[in-house]
Each structure stands twice: as structure tokens, then as C-alpha cells.
Protein backbone atom coordinates (compact mmCIF):
# COMPACT_ATOMS: atom_id res chain seq x y z
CA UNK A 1 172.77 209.28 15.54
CA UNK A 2 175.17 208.75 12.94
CA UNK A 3 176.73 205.09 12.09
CA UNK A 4 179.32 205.03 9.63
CA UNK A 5 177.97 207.09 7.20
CA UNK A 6 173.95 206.31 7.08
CA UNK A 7 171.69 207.62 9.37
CA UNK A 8 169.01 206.24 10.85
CA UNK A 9 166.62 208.87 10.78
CA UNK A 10 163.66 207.30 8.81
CA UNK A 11 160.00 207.57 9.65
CA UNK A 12 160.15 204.24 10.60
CA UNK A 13 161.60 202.58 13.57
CA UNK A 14 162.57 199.59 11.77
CA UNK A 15 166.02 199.30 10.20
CA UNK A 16 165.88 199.43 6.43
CA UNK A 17 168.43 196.70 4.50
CA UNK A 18 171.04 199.17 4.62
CA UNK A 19 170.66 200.01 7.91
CA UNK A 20 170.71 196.85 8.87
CA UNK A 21 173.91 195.87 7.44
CA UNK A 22 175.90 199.21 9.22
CA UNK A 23 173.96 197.81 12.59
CA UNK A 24 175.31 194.25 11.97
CA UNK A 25 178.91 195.58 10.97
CA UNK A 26 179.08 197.79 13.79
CA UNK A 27 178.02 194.30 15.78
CA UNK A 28 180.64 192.86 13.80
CA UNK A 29 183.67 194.86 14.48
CA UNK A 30 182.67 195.15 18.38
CA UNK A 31 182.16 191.41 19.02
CA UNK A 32 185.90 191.32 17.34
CA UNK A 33 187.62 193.90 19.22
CA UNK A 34 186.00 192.67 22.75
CA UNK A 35 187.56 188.81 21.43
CA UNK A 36 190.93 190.65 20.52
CA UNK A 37 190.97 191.94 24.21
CA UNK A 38 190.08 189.05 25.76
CA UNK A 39 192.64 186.64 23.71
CA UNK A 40 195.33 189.44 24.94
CA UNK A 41 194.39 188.95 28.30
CA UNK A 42 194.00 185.49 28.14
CA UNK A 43 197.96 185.33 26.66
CA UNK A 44 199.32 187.21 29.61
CA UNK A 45 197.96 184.62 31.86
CA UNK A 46 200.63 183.00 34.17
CA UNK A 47 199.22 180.02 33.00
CA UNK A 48 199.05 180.17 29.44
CA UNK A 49 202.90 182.00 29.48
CA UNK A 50 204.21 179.01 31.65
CA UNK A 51 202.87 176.49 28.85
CA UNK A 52 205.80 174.49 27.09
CA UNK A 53 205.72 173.26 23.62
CA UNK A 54 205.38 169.76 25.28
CA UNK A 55 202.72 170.05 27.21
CA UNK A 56 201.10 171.77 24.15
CA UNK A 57 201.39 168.77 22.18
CA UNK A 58 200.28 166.07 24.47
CA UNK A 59 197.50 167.65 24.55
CA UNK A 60 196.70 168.63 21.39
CA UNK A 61 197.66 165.12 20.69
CA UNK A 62 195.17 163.95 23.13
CA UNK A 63 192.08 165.39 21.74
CA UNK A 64 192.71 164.95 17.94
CA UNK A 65 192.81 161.26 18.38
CA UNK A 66 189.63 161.11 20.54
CA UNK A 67 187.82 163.03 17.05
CA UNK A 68 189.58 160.83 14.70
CA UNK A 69 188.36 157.44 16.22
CA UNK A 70 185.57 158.84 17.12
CA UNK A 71 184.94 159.70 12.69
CA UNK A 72 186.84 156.62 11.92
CA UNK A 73 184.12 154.48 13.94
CA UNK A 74 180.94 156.56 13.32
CA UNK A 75 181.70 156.55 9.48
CA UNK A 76 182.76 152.67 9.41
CA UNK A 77 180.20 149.87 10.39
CA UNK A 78 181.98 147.08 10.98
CA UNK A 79 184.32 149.00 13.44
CA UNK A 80 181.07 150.01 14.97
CA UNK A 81 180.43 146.45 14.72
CA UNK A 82 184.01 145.90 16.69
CA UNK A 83 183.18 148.52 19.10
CA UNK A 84 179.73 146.92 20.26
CA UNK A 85 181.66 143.29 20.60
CA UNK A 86 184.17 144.86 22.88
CA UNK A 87 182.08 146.79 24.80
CA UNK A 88 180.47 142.88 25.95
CA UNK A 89 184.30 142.06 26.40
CA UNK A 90 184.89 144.61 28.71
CA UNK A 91 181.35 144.19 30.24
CA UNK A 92 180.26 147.74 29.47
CA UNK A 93 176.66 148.72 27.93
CA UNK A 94 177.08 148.71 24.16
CA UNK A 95 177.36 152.60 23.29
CA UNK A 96 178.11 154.16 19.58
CA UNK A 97 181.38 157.06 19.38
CA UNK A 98 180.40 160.32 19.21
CA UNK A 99 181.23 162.48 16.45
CA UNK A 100 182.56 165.50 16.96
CA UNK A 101 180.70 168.76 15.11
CA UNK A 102 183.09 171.58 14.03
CA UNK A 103 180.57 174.34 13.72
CA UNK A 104 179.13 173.57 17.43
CA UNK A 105 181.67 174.47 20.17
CA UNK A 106 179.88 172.15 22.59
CA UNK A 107 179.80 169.05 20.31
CA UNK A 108 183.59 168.35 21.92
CA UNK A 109 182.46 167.13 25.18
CA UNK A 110 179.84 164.59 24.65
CA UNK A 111 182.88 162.87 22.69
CA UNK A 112 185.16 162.93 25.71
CA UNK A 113 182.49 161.96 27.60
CA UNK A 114 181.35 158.89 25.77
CA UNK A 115 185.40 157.95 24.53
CA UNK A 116 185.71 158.02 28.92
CA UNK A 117 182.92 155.54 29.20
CA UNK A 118 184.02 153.21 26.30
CA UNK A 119 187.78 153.52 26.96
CA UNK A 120 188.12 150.00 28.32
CA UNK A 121 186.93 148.57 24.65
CA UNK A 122 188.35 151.95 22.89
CA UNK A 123 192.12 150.25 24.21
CA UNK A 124 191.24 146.99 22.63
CA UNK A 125 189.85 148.15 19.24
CA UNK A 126 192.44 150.36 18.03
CA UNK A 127 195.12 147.51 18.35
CA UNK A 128 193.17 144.64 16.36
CA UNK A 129 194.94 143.32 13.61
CA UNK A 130 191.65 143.44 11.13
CA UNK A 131 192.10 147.65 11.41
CA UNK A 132 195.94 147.79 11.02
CA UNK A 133 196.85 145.89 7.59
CA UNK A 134 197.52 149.15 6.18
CA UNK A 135 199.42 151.36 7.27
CA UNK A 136 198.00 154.83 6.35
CA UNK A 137 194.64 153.99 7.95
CA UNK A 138 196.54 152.24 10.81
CA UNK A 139 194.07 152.80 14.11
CA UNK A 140 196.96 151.65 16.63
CA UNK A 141 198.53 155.50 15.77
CA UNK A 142 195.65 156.86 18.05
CA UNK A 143 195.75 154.80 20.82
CA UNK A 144 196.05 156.77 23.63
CA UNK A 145 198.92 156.54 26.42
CA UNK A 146 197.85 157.14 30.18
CA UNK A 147 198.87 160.64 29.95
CA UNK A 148 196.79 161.62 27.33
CA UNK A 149 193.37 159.54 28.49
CA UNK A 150 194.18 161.30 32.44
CA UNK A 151 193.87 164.91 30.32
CA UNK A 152 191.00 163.72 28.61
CA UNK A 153 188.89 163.03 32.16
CA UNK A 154 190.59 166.78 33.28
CA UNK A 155 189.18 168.24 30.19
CA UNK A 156 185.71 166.70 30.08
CA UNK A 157 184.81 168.17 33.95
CA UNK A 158 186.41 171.16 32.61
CA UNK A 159 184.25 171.16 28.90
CA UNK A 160 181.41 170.06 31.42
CA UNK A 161 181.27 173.30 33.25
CA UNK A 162 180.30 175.34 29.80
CA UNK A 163 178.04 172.77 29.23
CA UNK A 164 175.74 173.26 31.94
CA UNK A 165 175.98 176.81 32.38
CA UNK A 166 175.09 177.17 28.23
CA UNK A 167 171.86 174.35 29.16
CA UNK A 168 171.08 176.73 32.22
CA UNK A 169 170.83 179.26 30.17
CA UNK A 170 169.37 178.21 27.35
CA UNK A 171 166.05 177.31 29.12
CA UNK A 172 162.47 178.15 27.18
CA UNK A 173 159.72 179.18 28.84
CA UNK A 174 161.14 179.42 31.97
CA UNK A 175 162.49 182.84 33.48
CA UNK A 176 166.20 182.78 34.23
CA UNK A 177 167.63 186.35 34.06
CA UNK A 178 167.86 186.49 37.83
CA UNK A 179 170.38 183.17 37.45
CA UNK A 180 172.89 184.74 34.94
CA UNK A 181 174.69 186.33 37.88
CA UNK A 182 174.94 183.36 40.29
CA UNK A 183 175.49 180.94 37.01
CA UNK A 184 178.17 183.65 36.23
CA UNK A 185 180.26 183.29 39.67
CA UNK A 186 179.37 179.83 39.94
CA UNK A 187 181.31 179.38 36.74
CA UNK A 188 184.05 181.57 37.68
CA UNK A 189 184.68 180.13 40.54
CA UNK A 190 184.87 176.09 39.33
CA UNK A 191 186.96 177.20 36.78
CA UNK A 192 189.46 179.54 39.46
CA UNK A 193 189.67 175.14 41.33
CA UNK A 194 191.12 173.80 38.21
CA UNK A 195 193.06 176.19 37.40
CA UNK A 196 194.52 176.35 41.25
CA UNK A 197 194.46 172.61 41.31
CA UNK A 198 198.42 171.70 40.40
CA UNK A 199 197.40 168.37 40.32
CA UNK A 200 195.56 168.89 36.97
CA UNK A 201 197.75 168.88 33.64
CA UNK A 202 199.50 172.27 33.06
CA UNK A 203 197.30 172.41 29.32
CA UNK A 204 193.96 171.87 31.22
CA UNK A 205 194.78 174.79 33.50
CA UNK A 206 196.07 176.93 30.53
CA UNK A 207 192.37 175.93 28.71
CA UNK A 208 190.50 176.89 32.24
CA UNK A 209 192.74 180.40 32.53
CA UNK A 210 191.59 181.14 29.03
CA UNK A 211 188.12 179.99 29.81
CA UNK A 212 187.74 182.38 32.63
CA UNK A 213 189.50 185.47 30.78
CA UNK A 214 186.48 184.74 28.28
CA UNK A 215 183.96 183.87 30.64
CA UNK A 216 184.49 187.64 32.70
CA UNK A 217 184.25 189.18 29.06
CA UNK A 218 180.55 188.21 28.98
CA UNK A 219 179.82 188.45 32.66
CA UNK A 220 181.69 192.54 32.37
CA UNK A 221 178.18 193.11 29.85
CA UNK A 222 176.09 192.75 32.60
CA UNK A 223 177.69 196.02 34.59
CA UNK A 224 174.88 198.05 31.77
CA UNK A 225 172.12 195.69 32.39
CA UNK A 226 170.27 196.82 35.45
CA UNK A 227 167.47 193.95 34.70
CA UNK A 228 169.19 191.02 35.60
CA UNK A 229 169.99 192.69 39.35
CA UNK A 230 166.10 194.36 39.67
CA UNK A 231 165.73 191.13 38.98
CA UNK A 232 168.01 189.56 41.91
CA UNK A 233 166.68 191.75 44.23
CA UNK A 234 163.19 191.54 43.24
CA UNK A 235 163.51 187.15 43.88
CA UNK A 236 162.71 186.59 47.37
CA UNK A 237 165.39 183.86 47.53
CA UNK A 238 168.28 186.14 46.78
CA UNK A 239 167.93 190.28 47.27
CA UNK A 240 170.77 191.61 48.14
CA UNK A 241 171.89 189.11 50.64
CA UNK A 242 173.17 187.65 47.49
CA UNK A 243 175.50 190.38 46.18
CA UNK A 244 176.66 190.67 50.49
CA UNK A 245 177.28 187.21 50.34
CA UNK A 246 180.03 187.38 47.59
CA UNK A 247 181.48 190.22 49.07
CA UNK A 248 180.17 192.97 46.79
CA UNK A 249 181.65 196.39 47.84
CA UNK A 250 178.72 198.17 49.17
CA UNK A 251 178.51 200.98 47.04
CA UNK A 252 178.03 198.33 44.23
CA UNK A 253 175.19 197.40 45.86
């Protein structure tokens, strides 16, 4: 077979270097053009469309000042200090912020996780008069209002879901392939109760519509991998009373 313009018709089964790079290229520009179609989807969704600039902000507002205390306080020790003294003010366990990693997707939610737990002396520390003499490096700027902590809590159980499924998955040296499916629809389906769920903030159902038209990108790959269902029906828990059960059409099956 020909790709691009090298062939891959040495003696050898292994790629050369410049096979390798056409093979990684061709990786490359398909990973890209399955995102494209996915991001297209995802910004047709009803709930993405129905977004206003508002609700946009708040919660964009939201989660950038949940990372910036949470850098502010890791980086600074006597807020860390602060933090630990009004943690035993609020009777919580003493707990450091989190800070969030921008080359690791799921460093976000440990953040809103632990900014949850600590909220009670998160409130207190942002307004103390020792972190607020000047007023470029004011921390009373990111205290949150209601609002924005109730889409933090939405967004966490929302982050959460990735989480897990990505730990699931991730598993050594134990065989999973015959989970991928039922991790797959279990996914699918939490997300499909937040985003029904009007009592969640309009953003967090816009994030959870996205998630999902992402999610079903990955979960379409396994239509050409007849492994992971040999291996369904192969486990003794599942067969194909798994596939019935979620209403498979039979010639799927």
C-alpha cells in the first residue's frame, strides 16, 4: 500500500524513520478530522446552541477562580498557612489546594473536588484583610457567589464521570477489554441524566452534551473491533444477554 508518497514495501516489517513519520502523520491528520467532526456535532447540539453569553461567563468565571486560588495558595505558604487555620475554624480536616495541571485534562477535577471540601474556609480566606492590601493581587476578586460554587458541585459529578471511566480503563495487569462496552453505555447514559436534568446549570449541560458527542466518537471505533465483543460473549457474566439487554437490534447481534 501506498501512504503519501513512500511505500512500505521493505524486507522488513518494521517501519523505517521515514515510514514512521508518514504512519504518525497519517495518525495525525485522522485523529484531527474525527475531532473536527465531533466539535461540529457537538455545536449543533440543542444544548450548546441554546447557551447565552451569560451563562457562558458564569461559568467560565466559576472555574478560573477555583485554578487561580487554588495557584495563589499552593505557590504562597503563609496563605497555605491561612488555609490550614481556617480549615480548624470551620472544623474541617486541614487539606492543601490543589493545583490545577494544564497538560493533564483530568488534573481539573481533583481541584473542584478538594475547593468543594474546603469551601467553608475557602469563603473566609479570600476576604482577610492580610491578602487584600493591594489591589492587583486582591484575593476577595475570586470569591465565589452561590451561583458559581452550585456549578462547581454540577461540574465535579460531571468531571467525575471521565474520571472513573479513564481509572477503569487504565487498569494494569488486569483484563478489561470485555468492560469498554458496558463502561462505554454506562458513561453515555450518566451523562444523557445531566444533560436531561433542567435542574442542573444550562453550561454544565452544554459541557455534558459536548462530553457525550465526544464520548460516542471513541465508543463508534469499537464497530471494527470484533475483540472487545468475542470478548463479551466469551465472559460468562455477560454473552449476549448483555447486548439484548440494551436493546441491541438483533442483527447487530
Amino acid at each position: 500500500d501506498e501512504v503519501g508518497n513512500v511505500y512500505l514495501d521493505d524486507d522488513d516489517d518494521k517501519p523505517d524513520e521515514e515510514e514512521q513519520d508518514v504512519l504518525l502523520a497519517v495518525d495525525r491528520q485522522t485523529e484531527e478530522e474525527e475531532e473536527a467532526a465531533a466539535e461540529a456535532i457537538a455545536a449543533a447540539l440543542e444544548e450548546v446552541q441554546l447557551l447565552t453569553d451569560n451563562d457562558q461567563k458564569i461559568g467560565k468565571s466559576a472555574v478560573t477562580k477555583i485554578i487561580k486560588i487554588g495557584r495563589r495558595v499552593f505557590n504562597t505558604q503563609i496563605m497555605q498557612e491561612e488555609l490550614a487555620a481556617q480549615c480548624t475554624l470551620a472544623k474541617l480536616q486541614p487539606l492543601k489546594m490543589i493545583r490545577a495541571v494544564a497538560t493533564r485534562w483530568n488534573s481539573v477535577h481533583p481541584v473542584l473536588e478538594r475547593a468543594l471540601y474546603l469551601k467553608p474556609a475557602i469563603d473566609r480566606l479570600v476576604v482577610l484583610p492580610q491578602f487584600n492590601k493591594v489591589p492587583k493581587r486582591k484575593m476577595s476578586k475570586f470569591k465565589l457567589t452561590p451561583a458559581e460554587w452550585e456549578i462547581i458541585e454540577q461540574l465535579e459529578k460531571l468531571l467525575k464521570l471521565f474520571v472513573l471511566a479513564s481509572k477503569q480503563l487504565s487498569k494494569s495487569k488486569v483484563p478489561l477489554i470485555y468492560q469498554v462496552i458496558p463502561i462505554f453505555d454506562k458513561l453515555v447514559d450518566e451523562l444523557d441524566a445531566i444533560i436531561k436534568n433542567k435542574s442542573n446549570h444550562a453550561v454544565v449541560r452544554a459541557g455534558a452534551a459536548r462530553g457525550r458527542a465526544h464520548v460516542l466518537k471513541y465508543y463508534a471505533k469499537t464497530d471494527n473491533n470484533r475483540v472487545v465483543r468475542i470478548a463479551m460473549v466469551l465472559h460468562p457474566g455477560l454473552k449476549t444477554r448483555y447486548f439484548e439487554s440494551q436493546s441491541w437490534e438483533r442483527e447487530w447481534i
